[in-house]
Protein backbone atom coordinates (compact mmCIF):
# COMPACT_ATOMS: atom_id res chain seq x y z
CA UNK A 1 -163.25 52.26 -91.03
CA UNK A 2 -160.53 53.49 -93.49
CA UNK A 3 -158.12 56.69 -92.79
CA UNK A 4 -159.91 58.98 -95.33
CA UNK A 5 -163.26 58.52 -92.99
CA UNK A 6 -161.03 61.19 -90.50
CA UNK A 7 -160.94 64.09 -93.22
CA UNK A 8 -156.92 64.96 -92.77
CA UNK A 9 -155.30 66.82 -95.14
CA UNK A 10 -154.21 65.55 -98.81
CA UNK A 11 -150.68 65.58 -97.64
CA UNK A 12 -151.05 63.22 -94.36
CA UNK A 13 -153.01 60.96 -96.80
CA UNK A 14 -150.74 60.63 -99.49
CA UNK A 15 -148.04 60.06 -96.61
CA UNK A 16 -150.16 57.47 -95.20
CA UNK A 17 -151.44 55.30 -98.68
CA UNK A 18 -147.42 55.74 -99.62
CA UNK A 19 -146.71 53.96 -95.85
CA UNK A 20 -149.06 51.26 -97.38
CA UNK A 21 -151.70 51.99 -94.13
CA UNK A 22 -155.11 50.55 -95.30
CA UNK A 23 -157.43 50.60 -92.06
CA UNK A 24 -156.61 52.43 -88.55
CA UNK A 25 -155.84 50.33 -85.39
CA UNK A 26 -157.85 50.34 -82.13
CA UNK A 27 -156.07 52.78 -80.99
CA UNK A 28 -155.61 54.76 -84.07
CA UNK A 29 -159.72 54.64 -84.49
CA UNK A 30 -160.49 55.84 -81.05
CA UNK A 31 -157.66 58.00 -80.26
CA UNK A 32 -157.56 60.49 -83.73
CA UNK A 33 -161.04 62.01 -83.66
CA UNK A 34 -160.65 62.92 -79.91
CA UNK A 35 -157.83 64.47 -80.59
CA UNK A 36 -159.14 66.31 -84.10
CA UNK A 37 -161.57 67.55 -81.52
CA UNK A 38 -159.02 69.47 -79.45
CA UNK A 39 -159.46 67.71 -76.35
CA UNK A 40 -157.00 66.32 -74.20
CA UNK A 41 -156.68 62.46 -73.81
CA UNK A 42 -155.39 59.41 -71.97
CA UNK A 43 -154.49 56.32 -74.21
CA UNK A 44 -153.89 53.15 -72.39
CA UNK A 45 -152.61 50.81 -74.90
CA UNK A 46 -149.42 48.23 -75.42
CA UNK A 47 -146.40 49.05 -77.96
CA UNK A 48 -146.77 47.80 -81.07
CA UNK A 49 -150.84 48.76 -81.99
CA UNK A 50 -150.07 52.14 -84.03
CA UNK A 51 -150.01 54.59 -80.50
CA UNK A 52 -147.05 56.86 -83.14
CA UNK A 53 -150.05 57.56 -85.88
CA UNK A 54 -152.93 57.94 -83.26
CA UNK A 55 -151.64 61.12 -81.87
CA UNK A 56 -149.14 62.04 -84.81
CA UNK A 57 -151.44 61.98 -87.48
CA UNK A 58 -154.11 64.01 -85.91
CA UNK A 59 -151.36 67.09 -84.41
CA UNK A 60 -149.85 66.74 -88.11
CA UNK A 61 -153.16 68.26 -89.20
CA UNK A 62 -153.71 70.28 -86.64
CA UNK A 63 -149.93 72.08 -87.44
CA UNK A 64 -149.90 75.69 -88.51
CA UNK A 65 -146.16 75.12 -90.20
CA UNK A 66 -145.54 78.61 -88.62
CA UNK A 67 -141.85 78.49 -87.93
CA UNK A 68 -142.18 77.68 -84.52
CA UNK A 69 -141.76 74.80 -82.33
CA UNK A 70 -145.60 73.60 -82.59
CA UNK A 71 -145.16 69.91 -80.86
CA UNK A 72 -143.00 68.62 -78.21
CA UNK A 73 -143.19 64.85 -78.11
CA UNK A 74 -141.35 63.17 -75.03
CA UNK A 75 -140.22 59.78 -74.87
CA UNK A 76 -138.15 57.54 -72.30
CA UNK A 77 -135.38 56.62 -74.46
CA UNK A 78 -132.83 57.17 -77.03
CA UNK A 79 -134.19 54.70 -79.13
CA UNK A 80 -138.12 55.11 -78.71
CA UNK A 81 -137.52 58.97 -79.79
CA UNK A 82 -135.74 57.92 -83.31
CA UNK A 83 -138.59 55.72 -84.00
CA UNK A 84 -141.11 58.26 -83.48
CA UNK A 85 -139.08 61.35 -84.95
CA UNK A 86 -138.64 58.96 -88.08
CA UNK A 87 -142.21 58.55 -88.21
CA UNK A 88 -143.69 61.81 -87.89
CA UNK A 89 -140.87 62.63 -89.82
CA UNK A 90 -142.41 60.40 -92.67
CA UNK A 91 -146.33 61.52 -91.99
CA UNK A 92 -145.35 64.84 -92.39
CA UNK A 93 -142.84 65.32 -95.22
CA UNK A 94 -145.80 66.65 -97.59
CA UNK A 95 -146.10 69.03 -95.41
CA UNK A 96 -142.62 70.23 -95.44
CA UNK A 97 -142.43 69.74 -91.23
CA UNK A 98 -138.81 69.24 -89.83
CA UNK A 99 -138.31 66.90 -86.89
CA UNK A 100 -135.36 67.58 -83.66
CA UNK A 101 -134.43 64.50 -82.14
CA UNK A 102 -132.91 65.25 -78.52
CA UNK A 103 -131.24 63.43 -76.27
CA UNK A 104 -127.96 62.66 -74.52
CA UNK A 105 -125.16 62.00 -76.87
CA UNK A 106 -124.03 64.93 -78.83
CA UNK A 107 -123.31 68.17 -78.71
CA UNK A 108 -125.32 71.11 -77.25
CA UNK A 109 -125.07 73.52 -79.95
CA UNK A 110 -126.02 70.60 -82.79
CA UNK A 111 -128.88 70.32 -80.90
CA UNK A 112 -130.05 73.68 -80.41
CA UNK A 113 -129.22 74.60 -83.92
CA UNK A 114 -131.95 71.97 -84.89
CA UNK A 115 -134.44 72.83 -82.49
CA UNK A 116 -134.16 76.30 -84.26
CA UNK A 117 -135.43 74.82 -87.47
CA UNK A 118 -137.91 72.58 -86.29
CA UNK A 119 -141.73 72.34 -86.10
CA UNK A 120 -141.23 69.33 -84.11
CA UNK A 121 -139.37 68.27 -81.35
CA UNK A 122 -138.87 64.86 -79.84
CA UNK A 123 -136.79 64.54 -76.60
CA UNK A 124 -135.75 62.25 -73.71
CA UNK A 125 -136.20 64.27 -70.56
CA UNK A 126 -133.12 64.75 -68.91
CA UNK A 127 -131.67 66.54 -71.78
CA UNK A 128 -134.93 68.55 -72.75
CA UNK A 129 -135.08 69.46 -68.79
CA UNK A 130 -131.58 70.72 -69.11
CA UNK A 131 -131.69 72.92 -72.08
CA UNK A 132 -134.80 74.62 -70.48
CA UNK A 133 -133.33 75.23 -66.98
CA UNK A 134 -130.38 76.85 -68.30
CA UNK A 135 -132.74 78.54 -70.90
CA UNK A 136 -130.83 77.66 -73.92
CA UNK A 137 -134.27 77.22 -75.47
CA UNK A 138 -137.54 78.48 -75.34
CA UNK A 139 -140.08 76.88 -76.79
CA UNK A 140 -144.08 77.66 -76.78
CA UNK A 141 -145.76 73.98 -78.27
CA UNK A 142 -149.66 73.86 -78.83
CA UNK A 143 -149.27 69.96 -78.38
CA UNK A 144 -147.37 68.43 -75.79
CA UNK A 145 -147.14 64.41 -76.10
CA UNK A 146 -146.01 61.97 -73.09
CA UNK A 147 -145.14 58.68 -74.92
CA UNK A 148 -144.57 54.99 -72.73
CA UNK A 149 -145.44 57.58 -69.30
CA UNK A 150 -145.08 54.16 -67.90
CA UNK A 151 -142.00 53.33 -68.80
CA UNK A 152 -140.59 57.01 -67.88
CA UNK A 153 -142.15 56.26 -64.28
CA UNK A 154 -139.88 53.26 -64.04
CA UNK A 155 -136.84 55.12 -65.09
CA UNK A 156 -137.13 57.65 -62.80
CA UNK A 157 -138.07 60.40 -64.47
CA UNK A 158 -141.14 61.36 -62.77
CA UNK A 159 -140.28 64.72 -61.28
CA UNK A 160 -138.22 66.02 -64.64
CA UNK A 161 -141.59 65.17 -66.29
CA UNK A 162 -143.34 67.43 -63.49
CA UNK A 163 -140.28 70.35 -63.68
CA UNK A 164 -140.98 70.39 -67.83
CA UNK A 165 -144.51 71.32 -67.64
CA UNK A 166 -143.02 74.18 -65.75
CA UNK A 167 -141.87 75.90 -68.98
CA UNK A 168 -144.56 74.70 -71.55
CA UNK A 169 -147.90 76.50 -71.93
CA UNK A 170 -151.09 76.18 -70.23
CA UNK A 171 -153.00 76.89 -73.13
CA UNK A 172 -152.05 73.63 -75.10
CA UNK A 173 -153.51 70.11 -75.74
CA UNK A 174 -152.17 67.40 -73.90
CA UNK A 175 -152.00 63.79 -75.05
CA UNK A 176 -150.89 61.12 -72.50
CA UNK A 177 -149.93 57.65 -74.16
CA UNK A 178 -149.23 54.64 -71.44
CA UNK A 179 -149.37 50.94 -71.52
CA UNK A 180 -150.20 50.79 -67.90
CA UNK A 181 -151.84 53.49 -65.28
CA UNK A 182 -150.10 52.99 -62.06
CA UNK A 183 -151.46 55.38 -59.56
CA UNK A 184 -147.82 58.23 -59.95
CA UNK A 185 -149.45 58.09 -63.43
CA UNK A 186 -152.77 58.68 -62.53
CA UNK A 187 -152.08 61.89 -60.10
CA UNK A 188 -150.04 63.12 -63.08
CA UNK A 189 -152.07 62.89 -65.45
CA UNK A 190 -154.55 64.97 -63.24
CA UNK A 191 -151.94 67.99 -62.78
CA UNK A 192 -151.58 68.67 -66.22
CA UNK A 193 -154.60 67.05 -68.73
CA UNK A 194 -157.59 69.07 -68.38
CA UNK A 195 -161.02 67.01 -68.73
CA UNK A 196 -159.16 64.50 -71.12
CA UNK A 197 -161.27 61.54 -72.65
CA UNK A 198 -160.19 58.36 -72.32
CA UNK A 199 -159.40 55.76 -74.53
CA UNK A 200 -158.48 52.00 -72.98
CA UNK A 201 -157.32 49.11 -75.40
CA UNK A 202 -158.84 45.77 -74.01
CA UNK A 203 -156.11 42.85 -73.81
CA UNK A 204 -157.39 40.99 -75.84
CA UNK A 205 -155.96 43.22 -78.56
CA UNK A 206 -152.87 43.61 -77.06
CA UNK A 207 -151.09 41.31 -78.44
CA UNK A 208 -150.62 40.83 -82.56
CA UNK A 209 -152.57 37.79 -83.54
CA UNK A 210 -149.74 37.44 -86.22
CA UNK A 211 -147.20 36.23 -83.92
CA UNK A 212 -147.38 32.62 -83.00
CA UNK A 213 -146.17 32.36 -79.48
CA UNK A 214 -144.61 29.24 -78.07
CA UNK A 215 -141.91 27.83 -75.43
CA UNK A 216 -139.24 25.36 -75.06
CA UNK A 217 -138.54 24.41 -70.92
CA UNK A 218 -134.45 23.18 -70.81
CA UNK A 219 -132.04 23.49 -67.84
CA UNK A 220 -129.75 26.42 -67.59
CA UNK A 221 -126.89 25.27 -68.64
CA UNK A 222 -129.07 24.06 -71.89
CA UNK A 223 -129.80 27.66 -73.06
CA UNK A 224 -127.11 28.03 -75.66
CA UNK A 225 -127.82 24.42 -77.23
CA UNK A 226 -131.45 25.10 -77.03
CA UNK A 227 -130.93 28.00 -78.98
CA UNK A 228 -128.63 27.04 -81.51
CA UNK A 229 -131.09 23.58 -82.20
CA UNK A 230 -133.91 26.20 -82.65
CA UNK A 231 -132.37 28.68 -85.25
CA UNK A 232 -131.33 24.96 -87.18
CA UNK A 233 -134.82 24.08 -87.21
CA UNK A 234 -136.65 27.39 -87.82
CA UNK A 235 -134.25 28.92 -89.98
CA UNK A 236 -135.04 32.70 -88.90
CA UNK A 237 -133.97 35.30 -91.98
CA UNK A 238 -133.72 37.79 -89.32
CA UNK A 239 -134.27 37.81 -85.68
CA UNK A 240 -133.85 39.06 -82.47
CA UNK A 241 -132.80 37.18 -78.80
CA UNK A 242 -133.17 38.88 -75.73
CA UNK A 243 -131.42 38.95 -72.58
CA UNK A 244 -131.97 40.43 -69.48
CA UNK A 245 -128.41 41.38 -68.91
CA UNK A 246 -125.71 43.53 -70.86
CA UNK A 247 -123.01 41.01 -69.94
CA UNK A 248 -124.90 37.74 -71.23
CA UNK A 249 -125.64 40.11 -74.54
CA UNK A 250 -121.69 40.62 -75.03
CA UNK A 251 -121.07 36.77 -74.48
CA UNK A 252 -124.02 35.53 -76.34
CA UNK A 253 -123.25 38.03 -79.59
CA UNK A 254 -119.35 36.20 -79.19
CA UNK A 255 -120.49 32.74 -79.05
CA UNK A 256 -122.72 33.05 -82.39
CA UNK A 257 -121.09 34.53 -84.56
CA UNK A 258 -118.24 31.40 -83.12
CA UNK A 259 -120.74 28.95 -84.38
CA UNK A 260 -121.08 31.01 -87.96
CA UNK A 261 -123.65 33.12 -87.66
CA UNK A 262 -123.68 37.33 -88.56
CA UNK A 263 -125.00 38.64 -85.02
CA UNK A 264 -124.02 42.04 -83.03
CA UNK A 265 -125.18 43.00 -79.40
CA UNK A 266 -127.06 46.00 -78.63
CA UNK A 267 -127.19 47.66 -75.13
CA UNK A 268 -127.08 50.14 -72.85
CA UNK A 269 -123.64 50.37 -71.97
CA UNK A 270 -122.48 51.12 -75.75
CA UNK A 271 -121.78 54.37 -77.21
CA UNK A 272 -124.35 55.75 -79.22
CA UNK A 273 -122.18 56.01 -81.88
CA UNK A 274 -121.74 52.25 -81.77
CA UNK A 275 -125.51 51.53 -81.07
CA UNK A 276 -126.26 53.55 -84.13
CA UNK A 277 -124.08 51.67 -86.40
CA UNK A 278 -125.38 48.36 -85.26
CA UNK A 279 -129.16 49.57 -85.45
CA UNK A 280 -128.07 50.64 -89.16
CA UNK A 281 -126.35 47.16 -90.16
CA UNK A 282 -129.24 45.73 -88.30
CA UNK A 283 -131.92 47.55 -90.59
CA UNK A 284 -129.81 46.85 -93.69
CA UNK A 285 -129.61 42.98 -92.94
CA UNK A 286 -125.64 43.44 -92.60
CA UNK A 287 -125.91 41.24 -89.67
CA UNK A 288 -128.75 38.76 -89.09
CA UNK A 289 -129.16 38.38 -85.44
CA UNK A 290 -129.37 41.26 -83.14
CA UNK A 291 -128.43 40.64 -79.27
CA UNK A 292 -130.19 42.76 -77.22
CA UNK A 293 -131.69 43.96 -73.89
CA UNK A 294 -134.98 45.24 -73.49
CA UNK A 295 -133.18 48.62 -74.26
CA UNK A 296 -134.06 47.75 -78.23
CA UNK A 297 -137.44 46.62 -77.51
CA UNK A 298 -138.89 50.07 -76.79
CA UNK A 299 -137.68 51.53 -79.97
CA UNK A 300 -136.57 49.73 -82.26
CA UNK A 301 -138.41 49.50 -85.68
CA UNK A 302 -136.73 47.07 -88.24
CA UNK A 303 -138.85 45.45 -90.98
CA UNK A 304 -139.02 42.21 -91.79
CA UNK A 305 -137.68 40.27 -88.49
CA UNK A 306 -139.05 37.02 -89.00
CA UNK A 307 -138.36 35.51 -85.30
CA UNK A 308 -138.00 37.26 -81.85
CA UNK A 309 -136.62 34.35 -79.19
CA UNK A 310 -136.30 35.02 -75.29
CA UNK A 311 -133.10 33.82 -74.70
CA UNK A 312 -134.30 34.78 -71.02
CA UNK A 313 -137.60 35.87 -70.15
CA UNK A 314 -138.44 39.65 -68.52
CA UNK A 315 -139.62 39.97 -65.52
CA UNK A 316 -143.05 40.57 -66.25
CA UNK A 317 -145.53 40.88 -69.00
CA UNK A 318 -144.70 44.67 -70.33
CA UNK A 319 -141.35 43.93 -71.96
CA UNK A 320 -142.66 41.07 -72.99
CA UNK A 321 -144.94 42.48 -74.78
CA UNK A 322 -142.46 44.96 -76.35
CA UNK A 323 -140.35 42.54 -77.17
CA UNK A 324 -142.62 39.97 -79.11
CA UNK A 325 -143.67 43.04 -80.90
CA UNK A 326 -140.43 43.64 -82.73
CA UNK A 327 -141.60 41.01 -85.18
CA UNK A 328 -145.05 40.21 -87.32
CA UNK A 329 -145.44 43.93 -88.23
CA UNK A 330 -147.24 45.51 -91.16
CA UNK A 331 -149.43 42.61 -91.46
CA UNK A 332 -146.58 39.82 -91.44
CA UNK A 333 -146.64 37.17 -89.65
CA UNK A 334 -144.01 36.50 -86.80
CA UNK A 335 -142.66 34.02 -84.27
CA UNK A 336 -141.82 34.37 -80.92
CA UNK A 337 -140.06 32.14 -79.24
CA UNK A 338 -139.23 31.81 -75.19
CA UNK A 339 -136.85 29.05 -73.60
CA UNK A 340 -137.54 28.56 -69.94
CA UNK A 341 -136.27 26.93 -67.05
CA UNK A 342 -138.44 25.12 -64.64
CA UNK A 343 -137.07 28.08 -61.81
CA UNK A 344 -138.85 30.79 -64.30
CA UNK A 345 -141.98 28.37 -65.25
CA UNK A 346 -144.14 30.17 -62.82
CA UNK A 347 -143.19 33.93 -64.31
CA UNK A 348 -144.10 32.32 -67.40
CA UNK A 349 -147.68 31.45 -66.57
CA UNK A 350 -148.00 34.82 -64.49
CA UNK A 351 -146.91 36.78 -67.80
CA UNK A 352 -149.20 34.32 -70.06
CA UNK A 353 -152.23 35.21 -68.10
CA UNK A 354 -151.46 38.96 -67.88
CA UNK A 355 -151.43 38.53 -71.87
CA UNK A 356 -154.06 36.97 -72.52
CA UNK A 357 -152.32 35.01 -75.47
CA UNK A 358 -152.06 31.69 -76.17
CA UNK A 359 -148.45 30.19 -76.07
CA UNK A 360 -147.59 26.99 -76.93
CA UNK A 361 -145.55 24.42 -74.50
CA UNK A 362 -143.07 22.83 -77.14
CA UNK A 363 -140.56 20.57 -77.39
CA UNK A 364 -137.08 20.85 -78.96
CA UNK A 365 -136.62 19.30 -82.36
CA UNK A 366 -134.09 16.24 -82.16
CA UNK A 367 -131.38 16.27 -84.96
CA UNK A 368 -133.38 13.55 -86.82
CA UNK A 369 -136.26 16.27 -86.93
CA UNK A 370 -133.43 19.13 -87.86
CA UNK A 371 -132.59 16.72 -90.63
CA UNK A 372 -136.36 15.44 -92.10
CA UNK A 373 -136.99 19.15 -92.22
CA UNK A 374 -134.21 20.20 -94.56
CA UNK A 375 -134.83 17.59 -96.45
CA UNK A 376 -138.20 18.67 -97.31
CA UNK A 377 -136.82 22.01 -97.99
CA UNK A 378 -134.35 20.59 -100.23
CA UNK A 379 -136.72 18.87 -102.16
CA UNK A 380 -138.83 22.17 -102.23
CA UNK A 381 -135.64 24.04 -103.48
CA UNK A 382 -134.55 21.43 -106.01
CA UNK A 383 -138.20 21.40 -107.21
CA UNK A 384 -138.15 25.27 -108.00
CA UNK A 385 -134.75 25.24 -109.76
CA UNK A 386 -134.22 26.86 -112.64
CA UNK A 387 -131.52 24.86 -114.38
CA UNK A 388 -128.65 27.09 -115.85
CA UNK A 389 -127.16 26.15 -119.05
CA UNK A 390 -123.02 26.19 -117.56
CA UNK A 391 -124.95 22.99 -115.46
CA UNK A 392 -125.67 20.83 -118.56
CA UNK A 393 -122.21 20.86 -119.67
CA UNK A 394 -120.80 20.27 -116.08
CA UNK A 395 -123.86 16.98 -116.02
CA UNK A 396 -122.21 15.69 -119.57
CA UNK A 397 -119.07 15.72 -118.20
CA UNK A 398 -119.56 13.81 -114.87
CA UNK A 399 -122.02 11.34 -117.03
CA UNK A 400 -118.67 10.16 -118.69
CA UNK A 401 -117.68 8.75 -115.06
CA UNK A 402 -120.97 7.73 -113.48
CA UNK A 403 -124.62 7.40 -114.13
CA UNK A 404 -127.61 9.68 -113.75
CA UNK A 405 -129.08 8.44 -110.59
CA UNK A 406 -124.94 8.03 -108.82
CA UNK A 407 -124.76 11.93 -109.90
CA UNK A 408 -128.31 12.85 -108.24
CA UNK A 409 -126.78 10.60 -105.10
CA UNK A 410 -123.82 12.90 -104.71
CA UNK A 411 -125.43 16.05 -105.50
CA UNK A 412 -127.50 15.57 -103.10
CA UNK A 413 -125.46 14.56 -100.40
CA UNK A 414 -123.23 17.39 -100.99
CA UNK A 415 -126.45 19.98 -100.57
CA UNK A 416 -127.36 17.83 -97.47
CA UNK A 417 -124.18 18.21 -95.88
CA UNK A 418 -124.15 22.03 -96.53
CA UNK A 419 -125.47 22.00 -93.05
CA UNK A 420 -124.01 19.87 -90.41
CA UNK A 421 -126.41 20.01 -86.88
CA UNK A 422 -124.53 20.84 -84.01
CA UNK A 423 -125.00 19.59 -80.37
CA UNK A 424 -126.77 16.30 -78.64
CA UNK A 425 -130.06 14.92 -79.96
CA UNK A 426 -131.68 15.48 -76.89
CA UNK A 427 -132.48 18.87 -75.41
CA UNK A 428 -134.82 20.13 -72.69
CA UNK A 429 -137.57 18.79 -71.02
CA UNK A 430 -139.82 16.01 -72.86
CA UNK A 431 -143.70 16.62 -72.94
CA UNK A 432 -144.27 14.47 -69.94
CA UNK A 433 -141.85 16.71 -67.86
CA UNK A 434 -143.58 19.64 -68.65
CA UNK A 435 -146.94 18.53 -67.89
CA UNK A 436 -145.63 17.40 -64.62
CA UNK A 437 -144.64 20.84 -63.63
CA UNK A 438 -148.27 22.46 -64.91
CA UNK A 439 -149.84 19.73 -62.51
CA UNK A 440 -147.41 21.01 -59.79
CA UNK A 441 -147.93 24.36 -60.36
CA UNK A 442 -151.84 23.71 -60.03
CA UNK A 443 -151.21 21.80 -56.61
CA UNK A 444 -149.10 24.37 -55.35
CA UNK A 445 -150.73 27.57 -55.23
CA UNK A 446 -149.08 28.66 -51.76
CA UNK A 447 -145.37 28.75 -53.71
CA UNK A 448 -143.25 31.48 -54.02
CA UNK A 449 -146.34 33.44 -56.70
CA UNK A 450 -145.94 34.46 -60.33
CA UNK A 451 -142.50 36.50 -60.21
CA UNK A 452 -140.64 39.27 -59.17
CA UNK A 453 -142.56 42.39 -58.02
CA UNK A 454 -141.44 44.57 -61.21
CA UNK A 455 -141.66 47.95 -58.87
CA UNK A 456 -139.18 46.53 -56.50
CA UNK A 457 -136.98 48.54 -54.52
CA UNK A 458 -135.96 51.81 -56.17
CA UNK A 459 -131.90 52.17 -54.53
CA UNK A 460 -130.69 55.11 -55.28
CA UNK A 461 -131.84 58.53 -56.58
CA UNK A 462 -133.48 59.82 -59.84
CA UNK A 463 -130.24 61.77 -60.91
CA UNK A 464 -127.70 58.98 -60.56
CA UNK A 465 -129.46 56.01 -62.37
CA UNK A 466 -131.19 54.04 -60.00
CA UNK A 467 -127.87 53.14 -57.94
CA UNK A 468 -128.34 50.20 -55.10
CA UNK A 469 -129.54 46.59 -55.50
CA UNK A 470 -132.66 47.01 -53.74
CA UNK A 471 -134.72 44.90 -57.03
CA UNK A 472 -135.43 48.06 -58.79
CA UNK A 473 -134.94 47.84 -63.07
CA UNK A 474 -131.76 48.25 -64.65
CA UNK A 475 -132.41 51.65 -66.73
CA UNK A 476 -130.61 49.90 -69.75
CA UNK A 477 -132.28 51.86 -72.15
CA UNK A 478 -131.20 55.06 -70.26
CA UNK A 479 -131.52 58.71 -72.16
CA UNK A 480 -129.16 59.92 -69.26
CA UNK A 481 -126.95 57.19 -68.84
CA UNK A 482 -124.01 58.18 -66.22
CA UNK A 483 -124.22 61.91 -66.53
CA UNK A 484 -126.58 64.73 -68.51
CA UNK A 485 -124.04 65.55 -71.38
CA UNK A 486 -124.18 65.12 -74.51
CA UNK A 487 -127.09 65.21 -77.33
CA UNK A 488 -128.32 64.56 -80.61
CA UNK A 489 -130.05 67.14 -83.11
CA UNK A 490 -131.92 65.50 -85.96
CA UNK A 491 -133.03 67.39 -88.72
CA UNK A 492 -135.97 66.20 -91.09
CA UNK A 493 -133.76 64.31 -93.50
């Protein structure tokens, strides 16, 4: 099947052949004509298959272009609603559409002045819910989008959801986009979809079969030499690690760029301000390692990230899923890479068999192996050399002192040394160790089970971010953060 089989409009396509799009997703293939049709619909399917240009590209050419607020799209973070804005934003330029970007962080009047303008609007809910309470806006959308309704469950924003579709038309269509359908889900999707079709991604295909998936088991106090020993042998051009905390983000970020490297942390905690700065180095390979918590894994769309590496592992299979899927996009391949301890080895089978991927027990490379590898890639880089003239006379002048081969000696040795490995030779668990602990796990099926029960206890309330210990998710990736102030109005470029 190829995009022009849908009929859209010479504008979406030319948008779509310049994005370099050849052949629709899954998603994108099932999802578009239902919604050409008009009729509502739920999509169950993971981050990462194409979910932005199975329900933008279809309400793109749907749009009137009237002057009026035709699409509300709404999203559970700061971050997930600048990828999407940016897309549509890019599907629809041909068609002269302006995008609003809302959510906490600036001021009230930028943002309204946006929404003014725009044909689109894409918004967190807590902000959104508070500029229609206090009716600084009124807006009338034909389409009304619920993006990751999952992941705005967790966050607690459930009932703002519920109080939005208070102030939106009946008469409208109604796209719901999830990558799970817990039962809150379910009744809400039954309150305000009427007769939607479904559309269900199987799991085989939720994963990218263009990420090779593997994992390294140390000790804890290993992690940081693990991962060091890792980016010496694999060499990432760009890559991501992910923690599970905002303090082991700030520490981690510290200790590489200590050991030479150009890395910045990204979480929750920051000010937007400084979370949009780092994004932007981040996209313009400023800095080549990005820190971050899962907060960057829902929305974060960088090209070219060669490596993703679970400095810890989620709790479950949902981030991790987000989080591989940072890297081997627009048909590149990726790598994603987890190091476990033997305490987390059963939350890594649980989260293996919930994907339905293959990943790859590994062991990590010795310095001897750091070593043979550069060496071949020396020899591959001397190989493809282009030799510059200013080299010949600096070769006749050292040939005056020593021979050819004592020159290609030292050369050598000084391109060798270029790159000193760090740490001790052995890391981590040997094959043998980790074999013993599958066999154990097999034994011992009455143990403690696959992991932490990702609902947990929710502490707290849905205004004041989840307060309480009681196992419930950090929201790290918060569109509220600590209060409701603040916003950001974006503006089609």
């Amino acid at each position: 099947m190829k995009f022009e089989d849908f009929n859209l409009k010479d504008e979406l396509n030319q948008a779509i052949n310049k994005a370099g799009f050849a052949e629709p997703s899954p998603v994108q293939a099932d999802a578009i004509p239902i919604i050409l049709e008009g009729n509502d619909i739920i999509a169950q399917a993971q981050t990462g298959t194409g979910k932005t240009a199975a329900f933008g590209l279809p309400v793109l050419n749907k749009m009137k272009c009237d002057g009026t607020v035709e699409t509300l799209v709404i999203c559970p973070t700061r971050e997930l609603a600048m990828q999407v804005s940016d897309e549509l934003f890019k599907f629809g330029k041909y068609l002269n559409i302006k995008t609003a970007t809302v959510y906490g962080g600036t001021s009230y009047s930028r943002q309204i002045k946006h929404i003014q303008s725009a044909s689109i609007v894409v918004a967190t809910p807590g902000r959104l819910l508070d500029l229609l309470k206090n009716n600084q806006i009124q807006i009338s959308p034909k389409f009304v989008i619920l993006d990751e309704a999952d992941e705005m469950l967790d966050m607690g924003f459930l009932e703002d959801i519920k109080n939005i579709f208070k102030f939106v038309p009946k008469d409208r269509q109604t796209l719901l986009f999830s990558a799970t359908m817990p039962a809150p889900i379910k009744k809400l999707a039954e309150k305000i979809l009427k007769d939607p079709k479904h559309v269900s991604i199987a799991k085989k295909d939720i994963t990218n079969e263009n990420i090779t998936q593997s994992y390294y088991v140390v000790e804890e106090y290993e992690r940081d030499d693990a991962l060091m020993r890792l980016f010496d042998f694999k060499n990432p051009s760009k890559s991501i690690v992910f923690c599970k905390m905002k303090r082991d983000v700030d520490r981690l970020a510290t200790y590489l760029v200590s050991q030479g490297y150009s890395a910045k942390g990204l979480h929750g905690d920051m000010e937007q301000r400084q979370r949009e700065e780092v994004i932007r180095s981040f996209k313009a390979d400023a800095i080549e390692v990005l820190v971050a918590t899962d907060v960057a894994a829902r929305g974060l769309d960088v090209k070219n990230i060669s490596h993703v590496f679970n400095y810890q592992l989620p709790f479950d299979a949902e981030p991790y899923v987000h989080r591989i899927g940072r890297t081997g996009r627009g048909g590149k391949t990726g790598v994603a890479v987890s190091i476990v301890t033997p305490s987390e080895f059963r939350s890594l089978k649980k989260i293996q068999a919930d994907v339905g991927a293959k990943m790859e027990a590994k062991i990590i490379p010795t310095i001897d192996d750091v070593k043979n590898k550069n060496q071949d890639g020396f020899i591959n880089q001397i190989k493809g050399q282009h030799i510059d003239d200013a080299v010949c006379d600096l070769i006749d002048s050292l040939k005056e002192e020593f021979d050819l081969s004592t020159i290609a000696y030292k050369l050598a040795t000084i391109l060798a040394n270029q790159q000193k490995v760090k740490g001790k030779n052995n890391i981590g668990k040997s094959q043998k160790d980790i074999e013993f602990l599958l066999e154990r796990m097999k034994n011992d099926r009455g143990g403690n089970g696959g992991g932490r029960n990702r609902r947990g206890g929710r502490g707290g309330n849905f205004r004041g971010g989840r307060g309480g210990s009681g196992g419930g998710r950090s929201r790290d990736g918060g569109s509220r953060g600590g209060s409701r102030g603040g916003s950001r109005g974006r503006q089609g470029k």
